[in-house]
Protein backbone atom coordinates (compact mmCIF):
# COMPACT_ATOMS: atom_id res chain seq x y z
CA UNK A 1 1.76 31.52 7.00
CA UNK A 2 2.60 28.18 4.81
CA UNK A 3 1.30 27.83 0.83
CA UNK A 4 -2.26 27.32 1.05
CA UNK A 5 -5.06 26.80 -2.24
CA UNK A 6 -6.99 30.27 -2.37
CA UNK A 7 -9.22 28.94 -5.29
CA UNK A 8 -9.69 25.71 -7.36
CA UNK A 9 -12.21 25.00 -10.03
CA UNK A 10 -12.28 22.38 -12.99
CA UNK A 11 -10.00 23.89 -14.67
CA UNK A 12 -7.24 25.59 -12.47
CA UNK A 13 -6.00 25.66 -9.05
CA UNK A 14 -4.60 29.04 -7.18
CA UNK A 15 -2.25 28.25 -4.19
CA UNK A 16 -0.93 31.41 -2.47
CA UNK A 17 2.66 31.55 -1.42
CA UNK A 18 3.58 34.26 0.95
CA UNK A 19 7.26 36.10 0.65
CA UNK A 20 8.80 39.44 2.19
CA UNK A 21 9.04 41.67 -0.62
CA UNK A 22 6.47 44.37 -1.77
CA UNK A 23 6.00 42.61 -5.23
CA UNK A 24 3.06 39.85 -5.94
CA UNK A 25 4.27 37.29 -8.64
CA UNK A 26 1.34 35.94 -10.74
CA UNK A 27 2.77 32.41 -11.59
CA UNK A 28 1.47 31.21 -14.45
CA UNK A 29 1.73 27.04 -15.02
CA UNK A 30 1.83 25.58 -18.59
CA UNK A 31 0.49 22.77 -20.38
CA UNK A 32 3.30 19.89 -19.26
CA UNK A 33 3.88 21.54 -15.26
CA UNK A 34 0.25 21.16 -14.38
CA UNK A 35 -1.43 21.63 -10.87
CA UNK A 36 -0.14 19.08 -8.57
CA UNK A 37 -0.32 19.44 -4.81
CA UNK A 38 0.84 22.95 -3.75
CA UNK A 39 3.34 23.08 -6.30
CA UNK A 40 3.57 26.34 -8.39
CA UNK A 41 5.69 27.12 -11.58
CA UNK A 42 9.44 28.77 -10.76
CA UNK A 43 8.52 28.12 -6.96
CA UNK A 44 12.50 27.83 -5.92
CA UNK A 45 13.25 30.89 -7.96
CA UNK A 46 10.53 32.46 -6.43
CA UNK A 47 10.83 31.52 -3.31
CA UNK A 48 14.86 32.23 -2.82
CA UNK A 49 14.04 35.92 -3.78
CA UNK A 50 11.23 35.99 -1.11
CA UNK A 51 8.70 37.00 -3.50
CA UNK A 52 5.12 36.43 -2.23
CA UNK A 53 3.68 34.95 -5.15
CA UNK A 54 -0.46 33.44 -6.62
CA UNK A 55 0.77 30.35 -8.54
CA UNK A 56 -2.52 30.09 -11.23
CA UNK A 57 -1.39 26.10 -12.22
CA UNK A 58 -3.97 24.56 -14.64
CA UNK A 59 -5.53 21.41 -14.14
CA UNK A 60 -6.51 20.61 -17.55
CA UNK A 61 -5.18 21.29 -20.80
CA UNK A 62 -7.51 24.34 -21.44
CA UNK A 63 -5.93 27.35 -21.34
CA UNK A 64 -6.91 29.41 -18.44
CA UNK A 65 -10.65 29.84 -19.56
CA UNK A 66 -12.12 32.97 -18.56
CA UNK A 67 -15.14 32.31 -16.40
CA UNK A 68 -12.26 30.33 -14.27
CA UNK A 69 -10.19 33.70 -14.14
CA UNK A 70 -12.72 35.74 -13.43
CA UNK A 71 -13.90 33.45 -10.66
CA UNK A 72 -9.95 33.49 -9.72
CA UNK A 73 -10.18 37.33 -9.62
CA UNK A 74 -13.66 37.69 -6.83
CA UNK A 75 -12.29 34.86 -4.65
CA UNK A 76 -8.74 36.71 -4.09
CA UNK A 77 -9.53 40.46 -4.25
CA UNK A 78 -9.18 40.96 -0.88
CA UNK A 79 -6.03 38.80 -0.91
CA UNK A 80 -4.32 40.70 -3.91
CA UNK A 81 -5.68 44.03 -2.81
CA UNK A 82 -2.85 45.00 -0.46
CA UNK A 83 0.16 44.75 -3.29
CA UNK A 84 0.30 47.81 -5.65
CA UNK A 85 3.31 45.83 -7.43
CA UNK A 86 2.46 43.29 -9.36
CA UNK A 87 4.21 40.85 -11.78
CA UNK A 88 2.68 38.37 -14.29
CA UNK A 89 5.14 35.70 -15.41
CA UNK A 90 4.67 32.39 -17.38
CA UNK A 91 6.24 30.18 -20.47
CA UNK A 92 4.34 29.22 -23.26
CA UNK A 93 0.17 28.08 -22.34
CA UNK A 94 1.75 30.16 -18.76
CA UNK A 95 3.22 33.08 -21.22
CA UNK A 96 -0.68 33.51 -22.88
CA UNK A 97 -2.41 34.03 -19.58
CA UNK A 98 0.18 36.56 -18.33
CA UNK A 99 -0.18 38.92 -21.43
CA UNK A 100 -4.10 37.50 -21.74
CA UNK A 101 -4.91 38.36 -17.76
CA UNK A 102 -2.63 41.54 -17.27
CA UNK A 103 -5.11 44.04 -17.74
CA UNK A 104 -7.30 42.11 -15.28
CA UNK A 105 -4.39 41.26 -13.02
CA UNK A 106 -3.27 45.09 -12.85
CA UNK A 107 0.39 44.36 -13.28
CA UNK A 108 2.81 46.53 -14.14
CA UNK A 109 4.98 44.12 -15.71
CA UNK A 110 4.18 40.94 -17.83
CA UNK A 111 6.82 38.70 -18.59
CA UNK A 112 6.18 35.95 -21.18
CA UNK A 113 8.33 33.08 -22.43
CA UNK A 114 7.15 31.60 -25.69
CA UNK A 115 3.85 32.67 -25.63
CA UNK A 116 0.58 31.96 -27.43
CA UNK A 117 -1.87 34.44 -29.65
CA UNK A 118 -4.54 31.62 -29.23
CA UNK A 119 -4.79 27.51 -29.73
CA UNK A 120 -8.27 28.34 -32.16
CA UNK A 121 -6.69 26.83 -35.58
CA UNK A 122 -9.32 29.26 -37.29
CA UNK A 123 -6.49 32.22 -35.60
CA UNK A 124 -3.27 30.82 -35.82
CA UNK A 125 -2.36 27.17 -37.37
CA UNK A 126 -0.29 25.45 -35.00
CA UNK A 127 -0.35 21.45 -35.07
CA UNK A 128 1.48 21.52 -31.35
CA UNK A 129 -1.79 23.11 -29.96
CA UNK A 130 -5.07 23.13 -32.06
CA UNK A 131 -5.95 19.38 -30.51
CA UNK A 132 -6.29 20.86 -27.04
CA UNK A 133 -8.92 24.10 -28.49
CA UNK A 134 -12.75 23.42 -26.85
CA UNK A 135 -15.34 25.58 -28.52
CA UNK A 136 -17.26 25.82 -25.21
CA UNK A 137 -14.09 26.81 -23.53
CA UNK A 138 -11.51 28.71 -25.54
CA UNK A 139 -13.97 30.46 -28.33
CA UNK A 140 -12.78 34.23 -28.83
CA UNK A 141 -9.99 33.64 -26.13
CA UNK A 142 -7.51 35.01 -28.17
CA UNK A 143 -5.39 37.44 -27.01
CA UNK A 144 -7.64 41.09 -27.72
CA UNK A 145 -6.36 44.71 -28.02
CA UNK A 146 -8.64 45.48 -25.00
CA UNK A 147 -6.62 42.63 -22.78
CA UNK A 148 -3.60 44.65 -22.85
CA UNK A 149 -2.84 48.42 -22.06
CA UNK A 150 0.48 50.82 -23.16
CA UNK A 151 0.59 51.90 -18.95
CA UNK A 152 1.95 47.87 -18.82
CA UNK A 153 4.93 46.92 -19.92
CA UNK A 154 5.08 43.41 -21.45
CA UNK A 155 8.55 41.66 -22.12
CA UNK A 156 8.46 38.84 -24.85
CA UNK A 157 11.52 36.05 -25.10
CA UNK A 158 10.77 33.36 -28.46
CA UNK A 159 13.04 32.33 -31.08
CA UNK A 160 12.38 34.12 -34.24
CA UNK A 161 13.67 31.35 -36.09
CA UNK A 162 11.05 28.63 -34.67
CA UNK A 163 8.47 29.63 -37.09
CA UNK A 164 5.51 28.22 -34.94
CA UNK A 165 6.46 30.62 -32.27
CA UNK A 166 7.36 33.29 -34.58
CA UNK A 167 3.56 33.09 -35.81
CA UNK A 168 2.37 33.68 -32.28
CA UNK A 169 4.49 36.34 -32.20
CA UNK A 170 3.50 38.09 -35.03
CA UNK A 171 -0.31 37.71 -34.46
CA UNK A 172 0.76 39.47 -30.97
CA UNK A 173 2.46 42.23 -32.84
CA UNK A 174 -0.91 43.63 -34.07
CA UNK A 175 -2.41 43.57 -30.59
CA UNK A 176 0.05 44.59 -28.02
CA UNK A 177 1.53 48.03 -27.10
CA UNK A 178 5.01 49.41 -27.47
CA UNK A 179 6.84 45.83 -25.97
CA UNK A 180 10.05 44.84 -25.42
CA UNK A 181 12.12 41.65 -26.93
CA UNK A 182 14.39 39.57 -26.74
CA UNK A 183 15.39 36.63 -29.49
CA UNK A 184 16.42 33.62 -27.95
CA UNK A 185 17.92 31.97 -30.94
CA UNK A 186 17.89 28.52 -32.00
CA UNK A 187 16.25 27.49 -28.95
CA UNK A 188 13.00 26.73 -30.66
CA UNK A 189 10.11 26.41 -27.65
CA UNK A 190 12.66 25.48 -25.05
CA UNK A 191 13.04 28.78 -23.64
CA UNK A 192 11.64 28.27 -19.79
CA UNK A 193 14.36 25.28 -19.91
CA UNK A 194 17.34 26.91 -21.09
CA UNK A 195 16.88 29.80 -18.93
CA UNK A 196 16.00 27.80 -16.05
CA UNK A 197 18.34 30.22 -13.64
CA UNK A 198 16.64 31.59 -10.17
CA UNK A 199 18.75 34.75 -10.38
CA UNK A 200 17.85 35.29 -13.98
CA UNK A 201 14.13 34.63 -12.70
CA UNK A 202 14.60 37.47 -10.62
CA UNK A 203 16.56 40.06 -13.28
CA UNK A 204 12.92 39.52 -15.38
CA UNK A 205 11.34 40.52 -12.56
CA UNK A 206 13.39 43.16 -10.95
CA UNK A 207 15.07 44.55 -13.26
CA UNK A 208 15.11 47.88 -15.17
CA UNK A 209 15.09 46.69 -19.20
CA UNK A 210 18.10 46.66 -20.58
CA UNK A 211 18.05 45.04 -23.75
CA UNK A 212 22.04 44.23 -23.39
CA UNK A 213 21.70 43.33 -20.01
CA UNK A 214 19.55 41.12 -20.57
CA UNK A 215 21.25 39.40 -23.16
CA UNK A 216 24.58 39.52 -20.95
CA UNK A 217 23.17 37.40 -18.57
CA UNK A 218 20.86 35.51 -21.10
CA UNK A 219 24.33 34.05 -22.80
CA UNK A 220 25.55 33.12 -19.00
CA UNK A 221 22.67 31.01 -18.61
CA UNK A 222 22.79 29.57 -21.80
CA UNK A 223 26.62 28.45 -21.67
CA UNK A 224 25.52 26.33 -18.56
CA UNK A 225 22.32 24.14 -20.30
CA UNK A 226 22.08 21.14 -21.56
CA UNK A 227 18.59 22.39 -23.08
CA UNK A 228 20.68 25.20 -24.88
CA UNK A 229 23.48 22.60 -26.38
CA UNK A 230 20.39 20.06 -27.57
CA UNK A 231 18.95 22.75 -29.14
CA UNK A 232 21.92 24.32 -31.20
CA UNK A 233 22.89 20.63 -32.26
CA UNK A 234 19.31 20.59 -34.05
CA UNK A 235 20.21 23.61 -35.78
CA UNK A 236 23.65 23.21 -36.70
CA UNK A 237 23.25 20.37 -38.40
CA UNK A 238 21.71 20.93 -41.02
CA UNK A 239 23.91 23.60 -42.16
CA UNK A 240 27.59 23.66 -40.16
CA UNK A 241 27.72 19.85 -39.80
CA UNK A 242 31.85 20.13 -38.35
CA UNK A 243 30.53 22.40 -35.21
CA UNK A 244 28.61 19.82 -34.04
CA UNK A 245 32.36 17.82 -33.47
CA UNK A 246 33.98 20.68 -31.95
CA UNK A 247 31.16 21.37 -29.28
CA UNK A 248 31.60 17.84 -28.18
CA UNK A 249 35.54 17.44 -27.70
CA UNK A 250 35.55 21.13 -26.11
CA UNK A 251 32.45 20.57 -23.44
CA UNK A 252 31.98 18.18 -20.98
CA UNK A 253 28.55 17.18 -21.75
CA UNK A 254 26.81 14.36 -19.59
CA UNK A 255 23.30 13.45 -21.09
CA UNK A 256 21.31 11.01 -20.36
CA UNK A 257 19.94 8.69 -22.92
CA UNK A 258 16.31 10.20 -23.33
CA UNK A 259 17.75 13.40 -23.78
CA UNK A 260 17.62 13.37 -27.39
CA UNK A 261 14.31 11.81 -29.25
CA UNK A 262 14.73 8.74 -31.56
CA UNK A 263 14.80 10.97 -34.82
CA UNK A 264 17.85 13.19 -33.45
CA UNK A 265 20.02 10.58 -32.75
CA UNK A 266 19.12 8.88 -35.55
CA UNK A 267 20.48 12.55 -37.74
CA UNK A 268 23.51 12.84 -35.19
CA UNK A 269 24.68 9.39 -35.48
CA UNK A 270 24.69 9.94 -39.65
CA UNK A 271 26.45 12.61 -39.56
CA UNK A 272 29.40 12.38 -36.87
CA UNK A 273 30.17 8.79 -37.88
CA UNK A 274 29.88 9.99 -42.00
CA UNK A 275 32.66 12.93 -41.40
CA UNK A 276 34.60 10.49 -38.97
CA UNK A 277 34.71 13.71 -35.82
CA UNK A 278 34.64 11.84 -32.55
CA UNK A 279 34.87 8.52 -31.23
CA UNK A 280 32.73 6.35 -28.91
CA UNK A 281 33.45 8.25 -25.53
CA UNK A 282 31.94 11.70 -27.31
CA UNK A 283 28.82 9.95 -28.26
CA UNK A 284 28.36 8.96 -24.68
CA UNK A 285 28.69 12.59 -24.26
CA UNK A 286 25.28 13.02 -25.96
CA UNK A 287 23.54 9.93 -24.00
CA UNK A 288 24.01 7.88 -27.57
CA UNK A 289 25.05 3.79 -27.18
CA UNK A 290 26.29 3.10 -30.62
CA UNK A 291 26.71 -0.87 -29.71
CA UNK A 292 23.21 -1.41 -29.97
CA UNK A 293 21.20 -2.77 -33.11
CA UNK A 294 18.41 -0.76 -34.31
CA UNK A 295 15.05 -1.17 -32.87
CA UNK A 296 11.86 -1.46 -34.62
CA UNK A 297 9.10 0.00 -32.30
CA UNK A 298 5.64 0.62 -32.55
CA UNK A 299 4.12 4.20 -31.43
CA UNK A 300 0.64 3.51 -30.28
CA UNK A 301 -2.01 6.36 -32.08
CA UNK A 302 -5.44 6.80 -30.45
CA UNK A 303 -8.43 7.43 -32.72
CA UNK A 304 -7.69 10.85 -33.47
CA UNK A 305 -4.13 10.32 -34.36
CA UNK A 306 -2.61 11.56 -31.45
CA UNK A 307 0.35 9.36 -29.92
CA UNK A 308 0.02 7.56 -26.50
CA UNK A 309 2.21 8.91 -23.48
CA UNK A 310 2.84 8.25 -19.91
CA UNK A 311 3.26 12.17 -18.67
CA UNK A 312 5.93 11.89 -15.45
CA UNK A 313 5.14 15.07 -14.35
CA UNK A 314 1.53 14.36 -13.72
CA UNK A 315 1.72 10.85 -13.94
CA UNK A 316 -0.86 9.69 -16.45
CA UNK A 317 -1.69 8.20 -19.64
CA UNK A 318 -2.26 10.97 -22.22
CA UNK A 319 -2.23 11.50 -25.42
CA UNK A 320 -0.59 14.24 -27.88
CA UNK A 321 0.14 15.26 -31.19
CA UNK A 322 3.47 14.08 -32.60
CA UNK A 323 4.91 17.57 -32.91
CA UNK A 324 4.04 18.31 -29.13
CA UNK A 325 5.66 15.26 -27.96
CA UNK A 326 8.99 15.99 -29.46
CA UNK A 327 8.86 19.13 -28.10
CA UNK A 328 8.22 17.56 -24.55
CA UNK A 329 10.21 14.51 -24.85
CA UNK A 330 11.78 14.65 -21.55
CA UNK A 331 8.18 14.67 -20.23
CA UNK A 332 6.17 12.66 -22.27
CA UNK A 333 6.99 9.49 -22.40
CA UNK A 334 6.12 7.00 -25.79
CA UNK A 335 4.01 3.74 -24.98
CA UNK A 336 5.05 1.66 -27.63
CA UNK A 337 3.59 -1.97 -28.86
CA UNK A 338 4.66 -4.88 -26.93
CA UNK A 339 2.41 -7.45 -27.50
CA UNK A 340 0.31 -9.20 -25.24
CA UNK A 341 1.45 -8.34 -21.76
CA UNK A 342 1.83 -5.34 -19.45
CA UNK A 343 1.83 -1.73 -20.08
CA UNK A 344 5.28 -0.45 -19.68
CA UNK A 345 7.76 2.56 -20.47
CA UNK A 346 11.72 3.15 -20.51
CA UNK A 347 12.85 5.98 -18.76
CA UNK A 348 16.81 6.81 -18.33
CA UNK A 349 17.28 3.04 -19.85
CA UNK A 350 15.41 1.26 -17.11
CA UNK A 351 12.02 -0.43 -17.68
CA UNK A 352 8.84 0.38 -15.63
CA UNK A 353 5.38 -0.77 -15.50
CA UNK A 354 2.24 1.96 -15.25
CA UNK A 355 -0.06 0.91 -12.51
CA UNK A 356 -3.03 1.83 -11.13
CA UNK A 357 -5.37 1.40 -7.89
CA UNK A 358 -9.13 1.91 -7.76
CA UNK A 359 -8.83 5.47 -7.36
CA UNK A 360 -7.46 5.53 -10.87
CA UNK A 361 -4.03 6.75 -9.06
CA UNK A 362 -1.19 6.07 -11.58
CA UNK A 363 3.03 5.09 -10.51
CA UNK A 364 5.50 3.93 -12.50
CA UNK A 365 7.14 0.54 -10.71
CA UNK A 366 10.25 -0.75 -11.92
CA UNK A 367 9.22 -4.41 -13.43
CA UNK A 368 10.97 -6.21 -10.64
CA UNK A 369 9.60 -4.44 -7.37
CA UNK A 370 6.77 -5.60 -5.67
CA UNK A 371 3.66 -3.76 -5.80
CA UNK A 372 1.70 -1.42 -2.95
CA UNK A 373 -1.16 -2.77 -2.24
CA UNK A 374 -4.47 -1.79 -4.25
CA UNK A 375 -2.21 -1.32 -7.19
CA UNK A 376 -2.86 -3.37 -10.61
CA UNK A 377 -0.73 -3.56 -13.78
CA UNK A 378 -2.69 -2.32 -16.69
CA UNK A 379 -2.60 -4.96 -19.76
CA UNK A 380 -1.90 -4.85 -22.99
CA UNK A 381 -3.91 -6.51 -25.26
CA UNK A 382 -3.06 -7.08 -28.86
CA UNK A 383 -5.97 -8.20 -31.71
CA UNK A 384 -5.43 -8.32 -35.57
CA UNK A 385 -5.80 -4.69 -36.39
CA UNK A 386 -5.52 -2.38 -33.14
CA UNK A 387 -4.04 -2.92 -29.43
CA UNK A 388 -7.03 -2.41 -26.23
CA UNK A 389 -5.24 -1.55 -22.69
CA UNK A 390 -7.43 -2.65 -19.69
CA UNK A 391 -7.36 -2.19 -16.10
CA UNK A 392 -9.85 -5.07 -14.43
CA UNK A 393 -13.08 -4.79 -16.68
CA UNK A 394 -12.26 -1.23 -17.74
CA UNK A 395 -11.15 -0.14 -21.25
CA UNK A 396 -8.80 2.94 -22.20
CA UNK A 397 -9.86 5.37 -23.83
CA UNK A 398 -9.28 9.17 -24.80
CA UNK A 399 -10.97 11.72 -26.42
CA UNK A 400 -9.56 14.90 -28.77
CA UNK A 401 -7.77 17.01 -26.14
CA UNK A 402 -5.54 14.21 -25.08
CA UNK A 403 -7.59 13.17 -21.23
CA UNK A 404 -7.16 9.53 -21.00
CA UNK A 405 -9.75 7.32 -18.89
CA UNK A 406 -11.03 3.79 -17.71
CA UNK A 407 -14.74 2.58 -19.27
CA UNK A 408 -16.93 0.19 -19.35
CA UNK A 409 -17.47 0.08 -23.11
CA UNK A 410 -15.82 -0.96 -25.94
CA UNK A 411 -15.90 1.18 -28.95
CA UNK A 412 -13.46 2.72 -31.88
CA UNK A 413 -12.21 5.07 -29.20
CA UNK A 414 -10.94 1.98 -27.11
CA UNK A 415 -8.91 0.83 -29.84
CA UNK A 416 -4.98 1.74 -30.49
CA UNK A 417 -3.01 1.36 -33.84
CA UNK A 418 0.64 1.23 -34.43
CA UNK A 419 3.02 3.35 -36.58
CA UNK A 420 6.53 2.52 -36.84
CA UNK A 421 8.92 4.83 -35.41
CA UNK A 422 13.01 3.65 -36.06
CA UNK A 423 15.56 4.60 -33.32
């Protein structure tokens, strides 16, 4: 039997994946990896252990609401039934649901990566996040005592030094059982990345907790990412500003030139070329082009202050708060203030227009391919005080949890401003 969708509401989409061992993997999506096709979060990992696995992959930026879940839970009962072992797994919005859902998943294990307490600002403050809360939605969603139960056992993995995540964390403290950790330092939120390994997938899974096993194979992982070295450079600077030099002449680092956001290399560039400790060829290292004169660009805000995006994982406009885009960078990619013209990004240096058919289906085309046909540039339009995007008589708009569309009218919520961002 192939992947097939099991369930699929507004909100999320459940594709079933079947595998050869005893275990069933609850796959948990998160807020960038969204439902696309049959696609389900840590499939390869998954699927080169032969796990039989229910990827849960949201379609919205909601948070796995519960009448959805509970939906989830009739439609498959029959389906789940046969597996007495069962694993929840999931990073960050994906992390929540595991711990939120175990007691109605009936795991046995829960792993979470960087998990949330709850996106309500009146719970936990947390400027990545609070845009996306709906009342109607996510109202008393946070994580409760009665969601959780000492027969589980839950495994947490956050960086104690990121203090968003360490408030999660210690909102989570008050409501979960006896759990294990483990500190993944200096990492920040990046946590799914850096220990993007298929055989460390499966040791969360698998095996017995060991808390120095763990972390054994936690530091292999971590000596092979990029994600890991990006993340280290943020926090070294600051205070051990000659490391930064000797990580570069002693590792063979290849990164491309969005790897770092406009403000980090901005910070790196001051302080390698200030304490003279590399040359041209380690900059290169990091993705950096010193030969090129600073830019002046304009980030595009939407009404609500949230900054304009072109996501390439689902391929839409969006838009999100500043703190979530650096986090995503890789992901989420600026639309910045061109003028009068056509909506573009840059991606890995090259320059690509955002276009879009009747359908409202968007692709990024390189500016000098031709076009499939049905598919229209979307223009930029540039007035005294704000920028308008249009696609044929349609305006742009977006409302507080980021969801971009095409209208007919033309209102404050049509309307774009700039603030300068230097790179």
């Amino acid at each position: 039997m192939e992947k097939q969708i099991v369930f699929e509401d507004e909100y999320i989409r459940a594709i079933f994946m079947p595998g050869s061992s005893s275990e069933l993997i609850f796959s948990f999506g998160d807020l960038i990896t969204r439902a696309k096709g049959l696609n389900i979060n840590a499939e390869k990992s998954l699927q080169k252990f032969g796990f039989n696995v229910l990827g849960i992959m949201p379609k919205d930026k909601s948070w796995f609401p519960q009448a959805s879940m509970q939906n989830l839970l009739q439609a498959v009962a029959e389906l789940i039934a046969p597996f007495q072992q069962r694993i929840a797994y999931g990073g960050s919005m994906g992390g929540y649901a595991a711990i939120k859902y175990s007691n109605a998943l009936n795991v046995q294990r829960v792993v979470a990566l960087v998990p949330q307490y709850s996106i309500d600002p009146e719970d936990v403050h947390d400027a990545r996040y609070n845009m996306f809360f709906q009342a109607e939605l996510n109202t008393g969603m946070r994580i409760e005592a009665e969601d959780v139960s000492s027969a589980r056992e839950y495994i947490i993995i956050y960086d104690p030094h990121y203090a968003q995540d360490r408030a999660h964390y210690q909102k989570l403290q008050t409501v979960l059982p006896a759990h294990h950790v483990l500190h993944l330092a200096f990492t920040n939120h990046d946590a799914v990345a850096v220990l993007a390994s298929s055989e460390l997938v499966n040791d969360f899974l698998r095996h017995e907790f060991d808390a120095s096993y763990f972390y054994q194979k936690m530091r292999r992982v971590k000596k092979n990412s990029k994600f890991y070295y990006r993340k280290v450079i943020e926090n070294l600077l600051p205070r051990h500003r000659m490391a930064l030099g000797r990580i570069l002449k002693n590792n063979d680092l290849q990164l491309d030139a969005q790897f770092f956001d406009a403000n980090q290399k901005q910070t790196i560039l001051r302080e390698l070329l200030r304490n003279k400790q590399v040359d041209q060829h380690d900059l290169m290292k990091l993705g950096i082009q010193v030969n090129l004169p600073q830019e002046h660009r304009q980030i595009l805000l939407d009404a609500y202050g949230h900054g304009l995006v072109f996501n390439v994982i689902s391929n839409k406009i969006e838009s999100y708060a500043d703190q979530a885009i650096a986090l995503n960078h890789k992901f989420l990619i600026p639309i910045y203030a061109r003028g009068n013209g056509l909506m573009t990004i840059s991606l890995n240096d090259k320059r690509y227009l955002v276009v879009m058919n009747d359908r409202h289906v968007m692709k990024l085309v390189k500016e000098r391919d031709a076009l499939a046909l049905g598919m229209h540039p979307i223009l930029m339009k540039r007035y005294a005080d704000f920028y308008m995007f249009s696609y044929k008589e349609l305006n742009l708009t977006t409302d507080e949890y980021g969801a971009a569309s095409f209208v007919n009218e033309s209102d404050k919520n049509t309307y774009f401003v700039t603030q300068s961002e230097v790179s």
